[in-house]
Protein backbone atom coordinates (compact mmCIF):
# COMPACT_ATOMS: atom_id res chain seq x y z
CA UNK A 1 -20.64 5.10 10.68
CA UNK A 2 -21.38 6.37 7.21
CA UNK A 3 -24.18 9.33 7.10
CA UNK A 4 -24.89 11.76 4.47
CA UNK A 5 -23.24 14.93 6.48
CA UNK A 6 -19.94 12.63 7.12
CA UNK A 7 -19.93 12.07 2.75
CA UNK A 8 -20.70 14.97 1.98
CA UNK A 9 -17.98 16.85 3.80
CA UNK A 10 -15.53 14.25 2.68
CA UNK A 11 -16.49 14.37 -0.26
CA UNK A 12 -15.70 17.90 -0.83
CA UNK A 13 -12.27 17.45 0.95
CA UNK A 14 -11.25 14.67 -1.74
CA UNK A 15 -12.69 16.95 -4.53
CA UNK A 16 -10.59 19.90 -3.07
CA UNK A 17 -7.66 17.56 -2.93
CA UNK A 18 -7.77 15.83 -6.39
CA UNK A 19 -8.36 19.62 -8.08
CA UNK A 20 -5.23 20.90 -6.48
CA UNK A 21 -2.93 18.06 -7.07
CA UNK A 22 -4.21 17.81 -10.64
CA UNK A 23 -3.72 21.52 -11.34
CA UNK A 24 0.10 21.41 -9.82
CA UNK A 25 1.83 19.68 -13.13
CA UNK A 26 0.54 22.76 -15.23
CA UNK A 27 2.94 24.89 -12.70
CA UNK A 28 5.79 23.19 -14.08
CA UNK A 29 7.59 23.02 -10.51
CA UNK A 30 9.27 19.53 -12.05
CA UNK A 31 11.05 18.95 -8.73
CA UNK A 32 7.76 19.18 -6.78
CA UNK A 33 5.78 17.55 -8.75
CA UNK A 34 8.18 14.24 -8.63
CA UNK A 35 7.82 14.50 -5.05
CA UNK A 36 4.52 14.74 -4.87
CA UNK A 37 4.52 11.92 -7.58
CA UNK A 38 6.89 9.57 -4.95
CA UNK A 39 4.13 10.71 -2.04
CA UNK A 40 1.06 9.06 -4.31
CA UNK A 41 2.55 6.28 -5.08
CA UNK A 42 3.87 5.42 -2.16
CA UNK A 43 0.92 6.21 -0.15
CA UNK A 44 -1.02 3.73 -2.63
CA UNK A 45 1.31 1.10 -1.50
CA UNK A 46 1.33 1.60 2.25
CA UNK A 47 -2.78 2.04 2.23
CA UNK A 48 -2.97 -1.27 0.28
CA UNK A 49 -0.64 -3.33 3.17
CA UNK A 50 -3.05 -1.26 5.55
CA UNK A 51 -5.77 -3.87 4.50
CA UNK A 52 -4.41 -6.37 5.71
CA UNK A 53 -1.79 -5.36 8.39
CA UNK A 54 -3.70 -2.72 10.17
CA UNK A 55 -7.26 -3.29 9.79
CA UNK A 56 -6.74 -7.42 9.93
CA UNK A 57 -3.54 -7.36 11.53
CA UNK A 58 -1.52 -10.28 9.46
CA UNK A 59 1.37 -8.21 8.96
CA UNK A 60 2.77 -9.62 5.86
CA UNK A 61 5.72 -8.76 4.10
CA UNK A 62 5.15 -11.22 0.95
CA UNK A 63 3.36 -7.90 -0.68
CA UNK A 64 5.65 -7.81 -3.22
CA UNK A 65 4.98 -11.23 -4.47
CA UNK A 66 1.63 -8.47 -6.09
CA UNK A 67 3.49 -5.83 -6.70
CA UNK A 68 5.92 -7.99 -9.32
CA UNK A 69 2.89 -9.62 -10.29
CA UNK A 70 1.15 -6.52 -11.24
CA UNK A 71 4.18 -5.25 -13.38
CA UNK A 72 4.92 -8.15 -15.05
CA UNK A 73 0.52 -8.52 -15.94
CA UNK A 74 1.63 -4.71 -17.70
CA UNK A 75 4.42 -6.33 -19.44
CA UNK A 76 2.74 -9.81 -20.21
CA UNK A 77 -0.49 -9.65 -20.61
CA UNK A 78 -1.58 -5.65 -20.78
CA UNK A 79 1.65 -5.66 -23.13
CA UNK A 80 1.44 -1.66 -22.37
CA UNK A 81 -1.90 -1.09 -22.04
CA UNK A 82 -3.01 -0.28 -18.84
CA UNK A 83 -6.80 -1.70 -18.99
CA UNK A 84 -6.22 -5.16 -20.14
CA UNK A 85 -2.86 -5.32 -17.31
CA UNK A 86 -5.58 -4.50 -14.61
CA UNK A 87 -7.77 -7.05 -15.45
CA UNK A 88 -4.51 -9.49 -15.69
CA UNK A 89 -3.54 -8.25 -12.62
CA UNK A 90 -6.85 -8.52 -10.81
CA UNK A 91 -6.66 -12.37 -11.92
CA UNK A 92 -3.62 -12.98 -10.93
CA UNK A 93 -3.69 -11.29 -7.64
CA UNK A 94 -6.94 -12.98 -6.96
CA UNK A 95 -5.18 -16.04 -7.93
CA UNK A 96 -2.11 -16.15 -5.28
CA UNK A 97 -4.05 -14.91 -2.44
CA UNK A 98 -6.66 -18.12 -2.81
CA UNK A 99 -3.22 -19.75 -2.80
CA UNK A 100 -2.82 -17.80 0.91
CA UNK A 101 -6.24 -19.45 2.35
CA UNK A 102 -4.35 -21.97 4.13
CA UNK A 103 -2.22 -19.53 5.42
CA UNK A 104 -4.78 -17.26 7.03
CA UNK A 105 -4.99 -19.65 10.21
CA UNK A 106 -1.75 -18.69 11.40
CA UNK A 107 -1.01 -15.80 12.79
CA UNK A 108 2.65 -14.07 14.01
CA UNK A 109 5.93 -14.56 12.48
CA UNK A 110 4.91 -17.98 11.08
CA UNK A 111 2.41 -16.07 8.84
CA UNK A 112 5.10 -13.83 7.77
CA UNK A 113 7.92 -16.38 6.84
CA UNK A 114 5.15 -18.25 5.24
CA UNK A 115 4.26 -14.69 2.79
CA UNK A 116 8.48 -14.54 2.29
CA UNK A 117 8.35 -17.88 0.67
CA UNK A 118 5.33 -17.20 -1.90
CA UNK A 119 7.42 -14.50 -2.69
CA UNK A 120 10.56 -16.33 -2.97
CA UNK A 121 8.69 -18.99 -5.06
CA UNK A 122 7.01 -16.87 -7.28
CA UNK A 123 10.19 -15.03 -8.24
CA UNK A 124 12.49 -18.25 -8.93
CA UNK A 125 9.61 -19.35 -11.59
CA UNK A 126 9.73 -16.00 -13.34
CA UNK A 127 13.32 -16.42 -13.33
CA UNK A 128 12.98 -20.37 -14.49
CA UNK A 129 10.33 -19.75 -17.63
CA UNK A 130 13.05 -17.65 -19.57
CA UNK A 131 10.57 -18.19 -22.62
CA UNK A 132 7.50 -16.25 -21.83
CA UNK A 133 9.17 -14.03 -18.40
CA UNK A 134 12.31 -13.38 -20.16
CA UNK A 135 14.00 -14.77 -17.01
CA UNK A 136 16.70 -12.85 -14.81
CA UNK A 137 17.43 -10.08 -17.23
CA UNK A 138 13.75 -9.50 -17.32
CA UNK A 139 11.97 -7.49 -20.12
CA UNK A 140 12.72 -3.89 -21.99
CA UNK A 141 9.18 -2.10 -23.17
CA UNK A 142 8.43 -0.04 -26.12
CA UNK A 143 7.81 3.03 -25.41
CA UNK A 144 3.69 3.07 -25.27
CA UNK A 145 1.73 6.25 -27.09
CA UNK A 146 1.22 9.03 -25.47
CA UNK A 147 3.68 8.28 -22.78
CA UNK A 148 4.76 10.71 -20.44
CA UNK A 149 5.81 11.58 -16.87
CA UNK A 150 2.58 13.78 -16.50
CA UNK A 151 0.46 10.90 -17.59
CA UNK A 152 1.86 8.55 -14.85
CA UNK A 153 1.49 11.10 -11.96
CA UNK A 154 -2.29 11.77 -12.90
CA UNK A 155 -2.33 7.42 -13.15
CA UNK A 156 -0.78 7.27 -9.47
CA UNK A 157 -3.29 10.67 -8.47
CA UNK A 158 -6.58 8.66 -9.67
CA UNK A 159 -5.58 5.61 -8.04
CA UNK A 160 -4.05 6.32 -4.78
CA UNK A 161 -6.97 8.61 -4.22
CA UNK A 162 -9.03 5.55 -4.90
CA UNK A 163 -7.59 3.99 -2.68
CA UNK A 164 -7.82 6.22 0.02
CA UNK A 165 -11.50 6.72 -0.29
CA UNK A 166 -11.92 2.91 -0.35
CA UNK A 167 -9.73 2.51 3.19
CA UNK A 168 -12.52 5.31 4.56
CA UNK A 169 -15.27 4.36 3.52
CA UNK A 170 -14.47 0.61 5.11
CA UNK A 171 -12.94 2.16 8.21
CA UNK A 172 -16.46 3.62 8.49
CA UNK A 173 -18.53 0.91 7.85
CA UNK A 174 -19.71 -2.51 9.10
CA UNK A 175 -16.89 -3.89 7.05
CA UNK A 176 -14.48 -2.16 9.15
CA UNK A 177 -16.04 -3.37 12.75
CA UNK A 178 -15.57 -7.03 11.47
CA UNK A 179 -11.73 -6.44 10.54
CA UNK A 180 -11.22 -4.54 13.99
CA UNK A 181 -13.21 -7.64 15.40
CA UNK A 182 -10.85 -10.11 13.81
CA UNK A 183 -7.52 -8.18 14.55
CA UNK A 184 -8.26 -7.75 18.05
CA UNK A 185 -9.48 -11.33 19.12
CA UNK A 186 -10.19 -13.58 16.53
CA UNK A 187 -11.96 -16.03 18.48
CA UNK A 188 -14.48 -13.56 19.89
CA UNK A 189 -14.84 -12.89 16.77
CA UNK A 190 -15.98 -16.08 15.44
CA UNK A 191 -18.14 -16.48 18.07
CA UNK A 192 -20.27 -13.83 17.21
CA UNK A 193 -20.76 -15.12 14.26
CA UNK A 194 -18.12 -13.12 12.19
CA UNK A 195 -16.54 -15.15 9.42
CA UNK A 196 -12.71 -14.85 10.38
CA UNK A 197 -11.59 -16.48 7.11
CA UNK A 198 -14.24 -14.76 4.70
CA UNK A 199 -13.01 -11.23 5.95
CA UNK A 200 -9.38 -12.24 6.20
CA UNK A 201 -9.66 -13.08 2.70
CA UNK A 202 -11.46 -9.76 1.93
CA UNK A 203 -8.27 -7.89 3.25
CA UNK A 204 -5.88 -9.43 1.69
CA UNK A 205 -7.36 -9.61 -2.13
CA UNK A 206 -7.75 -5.96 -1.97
CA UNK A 207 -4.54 -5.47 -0.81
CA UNK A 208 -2.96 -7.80 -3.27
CA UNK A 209 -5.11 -5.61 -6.14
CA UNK A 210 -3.55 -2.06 -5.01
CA UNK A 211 -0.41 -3.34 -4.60
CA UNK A 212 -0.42 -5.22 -8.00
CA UNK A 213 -1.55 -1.64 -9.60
CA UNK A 214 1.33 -0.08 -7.72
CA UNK A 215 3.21 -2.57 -9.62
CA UNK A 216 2.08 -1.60 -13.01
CA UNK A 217 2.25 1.87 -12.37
CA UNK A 218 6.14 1.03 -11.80
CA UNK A 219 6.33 -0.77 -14.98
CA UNK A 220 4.56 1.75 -16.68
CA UNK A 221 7.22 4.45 -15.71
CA UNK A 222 10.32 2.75 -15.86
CA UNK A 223 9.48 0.97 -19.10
CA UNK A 224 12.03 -1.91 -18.04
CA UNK A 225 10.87 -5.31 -15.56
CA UNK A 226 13.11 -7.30 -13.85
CA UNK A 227 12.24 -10.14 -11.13
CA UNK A 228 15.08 -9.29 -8.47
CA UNK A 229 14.01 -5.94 -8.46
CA UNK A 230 10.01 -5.95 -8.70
CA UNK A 231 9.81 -8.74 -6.75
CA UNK A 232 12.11 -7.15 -3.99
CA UNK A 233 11.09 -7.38 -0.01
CA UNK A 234 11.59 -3.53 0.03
CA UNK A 235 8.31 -3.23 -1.72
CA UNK A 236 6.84 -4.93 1.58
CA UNK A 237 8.97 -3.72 4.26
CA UNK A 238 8.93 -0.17 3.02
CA UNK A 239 4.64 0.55 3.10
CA UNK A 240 5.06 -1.89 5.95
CA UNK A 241 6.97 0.81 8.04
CA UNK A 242 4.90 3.70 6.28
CA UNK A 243 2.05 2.23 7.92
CA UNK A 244 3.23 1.37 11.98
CA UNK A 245 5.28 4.86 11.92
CA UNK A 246 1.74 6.57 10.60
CA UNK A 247 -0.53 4.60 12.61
CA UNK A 248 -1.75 1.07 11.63
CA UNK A 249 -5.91 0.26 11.24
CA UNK A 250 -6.31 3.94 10.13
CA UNK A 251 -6.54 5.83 6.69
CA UNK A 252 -5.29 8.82 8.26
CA UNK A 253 -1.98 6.93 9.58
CA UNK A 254 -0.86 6.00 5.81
CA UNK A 255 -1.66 9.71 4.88
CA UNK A 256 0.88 11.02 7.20
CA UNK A 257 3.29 8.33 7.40
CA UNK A 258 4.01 8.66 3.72
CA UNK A 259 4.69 12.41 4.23
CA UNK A 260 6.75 11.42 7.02
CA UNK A 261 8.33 8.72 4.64
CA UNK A 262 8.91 10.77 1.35
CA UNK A 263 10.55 13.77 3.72
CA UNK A 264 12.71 11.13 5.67
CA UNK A 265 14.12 9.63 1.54
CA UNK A 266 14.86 13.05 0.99
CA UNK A 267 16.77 13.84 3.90
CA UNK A 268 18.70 10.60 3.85
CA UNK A 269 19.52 10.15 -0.01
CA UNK A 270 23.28 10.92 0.62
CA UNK A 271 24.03 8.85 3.26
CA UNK A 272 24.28 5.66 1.35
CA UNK A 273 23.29 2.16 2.99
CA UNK A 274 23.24 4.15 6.27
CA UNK A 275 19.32 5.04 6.06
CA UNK A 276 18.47 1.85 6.57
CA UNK A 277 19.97 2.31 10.01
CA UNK A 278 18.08 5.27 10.73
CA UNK A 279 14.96 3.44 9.03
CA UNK A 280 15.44 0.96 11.79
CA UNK A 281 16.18 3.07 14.58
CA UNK A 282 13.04 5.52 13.87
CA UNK A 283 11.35 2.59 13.79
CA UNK A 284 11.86 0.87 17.40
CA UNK A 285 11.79 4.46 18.91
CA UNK A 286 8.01 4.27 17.14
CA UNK A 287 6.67 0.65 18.31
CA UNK A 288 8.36 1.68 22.18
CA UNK A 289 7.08 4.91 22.34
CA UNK A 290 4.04 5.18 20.67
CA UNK A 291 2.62 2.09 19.09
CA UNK A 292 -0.24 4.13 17.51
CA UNK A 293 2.07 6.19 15.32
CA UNK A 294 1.63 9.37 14.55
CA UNK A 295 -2.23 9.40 14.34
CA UNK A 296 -1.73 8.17 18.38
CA UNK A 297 0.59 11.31 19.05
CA UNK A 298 -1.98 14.13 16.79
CA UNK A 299 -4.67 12.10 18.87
CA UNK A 300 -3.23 12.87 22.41
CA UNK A 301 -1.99 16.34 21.67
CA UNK A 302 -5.49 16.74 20.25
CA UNK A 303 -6.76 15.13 23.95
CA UNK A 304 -5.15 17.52 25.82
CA UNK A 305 -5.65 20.67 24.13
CA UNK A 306 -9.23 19.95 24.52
CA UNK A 307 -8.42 19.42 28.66
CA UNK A 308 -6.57 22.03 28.84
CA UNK A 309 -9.28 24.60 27.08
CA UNK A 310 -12.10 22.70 29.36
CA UNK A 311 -10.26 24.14 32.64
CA UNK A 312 -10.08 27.55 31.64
C-alpha cells in the first residue's frame, strides 16, 4: 500500500528520471534520442494494454480500434491542436468502450475476436464516410506551429511518464487489489462484494485513453492519417507482447519489456518479414518458460541471491 516513505522515494526516482531524459535532446545524440523517443512511446502503449490485460486480465487485441481513434480526434476534431484532440479523444474513447459493456462478461478468446471486430467495424466506417474521414487515402496535415521532433519526444516523455505513475500508484492501492481480485477469480470476486463490471470498465476506459493519446502522438509526428495503418492489429499485438515478455499485472514488467522490445526492433530491422518469426518464437519460449516475464526471472534471481547470502 501507498505510505508517505513509499511516495516520497518514488517520487524522487520519477523526478530523477524525467530531469535526465529531458536534459538528453540538448546533447544532440539524434540517434539516441529517437531511440529513446521509440522506448516512450512504446512503453505508453504497452502500460495502457497493461490496464486491462494484466491487471484485469481481458487480453484484448481491439486496442487499436483507440489508438486510430485518438489520431484521427488530432486530425478531426483537435485539427492540430493537441488540447482540444484530447478532450475528442477522451469522448470518443469513453464512447466505444461503453460500446464494450456487453462484452466484459466474456472472457477468453471469445472476448478477443469480439475486440477484432470493433476494430474491424470501426475502420470500414472511417473508410465508408469519405466526406468528413477522407476515406482510404486518409488525411495529409499542415504542418502545426512550432512543430518539431524535440517537441514530440518531450509530448511522449510527459505522458508515458504519466502513465507510468498512474499504473503505480493503482498497483499500490485498493484499486489494484480489486483488479487482481477480478483477474484471478471473478466470481470470488463478486462475492465479496467487488463490482466485476464497474472495475472491468475502469480498466479498460483508461486503457482506451492512453492508447488513444498514443494515437495522437502518432498523428502528431507523422503529420499524415490513414485507417489501414492507424487502425492496424500491430498496434495491439505489439504492447500486447511488450507486456507478457515484461511481466503482465506489473508496472515494472512494461518498463523492461519495452527495453527488451526497442533493443529486439533494432537488432531485427534487416531481416525483413522474418522478425515476426523471431517475435513469435521469443514469445512461446516466454509463456513456457516463465509466464511472469522478465519481472518473474529479476524476481527469482533476486530470491536466490537473498538464499544464498542467508547461508553464508
Amino acid at each position: 500500500m501507498i505510505t508517505r516513505k513509499w511516495l516520497l522515494r518514488h517520487l524522487a526516482i520519477f523526478s530523477a528520471a524525467i530531469i535526465v531524459l529531458a536534459f538528453l535532446p540538448y546533447l544532440r545524440f539524434y540517434y539516441l534520442l529517437f531511440m529513446l523517443f521509440l522506448y516512450l512511446f512504446y512503453l505508453l502503449l504497452s502500460t495502457s494494454l497493461n490496464f486491462i490485460a494484466g491487471f484485469v486480465g481481458l487480453h484484448s487485441l481491439g486496442n487499436a480500434v483507440f489508438f486510430g481513434l485518438g489520431a484521427y480526434s488530432f486530425a478531426l476534431i483537435g485539427k492540430g491542436n493537441i488540447l482540444y484532440a484530447i478532450l475528442g479523444n477522451a469522448i470518443l474513447c469513453i464512447a466505444v468502450a461503453l460500446v464494450f459493456i456487453p462484452m466484459l462478461g466474456i472472457r477468453g478468446i471469445y472476448f478477443v475476436l469480439s475486440t477484432i471486430f470493433i476494430n474491424e467495424v470501426v475502420k470500414l466506417l472511417i473508410c465508408a464516410l469519405k466526406d468528413i474521414t477522407g476515406g482510404a487515402p486518409g488525411i495529409h496535415l499542415i504542418t502545426p506551429p512550432g512543430y518539431s521532433f524535440q517537441n514530440v519526444y518531450y509530448l511522449t516523455l510527459a505522458f508515458s511518464m504519466f502513465v507510468v505513475a498512474l499504473s503505480l500508484i493503482i498497483e499500490n492501492s485498493r484499486i489494484g487489489v480489486y483488479f487482481t481480485a477480478i483477474r484471478e477469480n471473478e466470481e470470488a470476486a463478486a462475492s465479496l462484494g467487488i463490482s466485476v463490471v464497474k472495475y472491468k470498465l475502469l480498466a479498460l476506459i483508461l486503457s482506451a485513453f492512453f492508447t488513444g493519446i498514443g494515437g495522437i502522438i502518432y498523428g502528431y509526428y507523422m503529420l499524415y492519417i490513414e485507417p489501414y495503418a492507424y487502425f492496424a492489429t500491430s498496434w495491439s499485438l505489439l504492447p500486447l507482447f511488450i507486456t507478457i515478455v515484461g511481466g503482465e499485472g506489473t508496472t515494472l514488467g512494461p518498463i523492461l519489456g519495452t527495453a527488451f522490445f526497442v533493443f529486439l526492433m533494432e537488432f531485427t530491422k534487416g531481416l525483413g518479414e522474418w522478425y515476426l518469426s523471431i517475435y513469435a518464437g521469443i514469445l512461446i519460449v516466454v509463456m513456457m518458460v516463465c509466464p511472469e516475464g522478465l519481472v518473474g526471472v529479476i524476481t527469482r534471481l533476486l530470491g536466490r541471491r537473498k538464499v544464498t547470502n542467508k547461508k553464508r
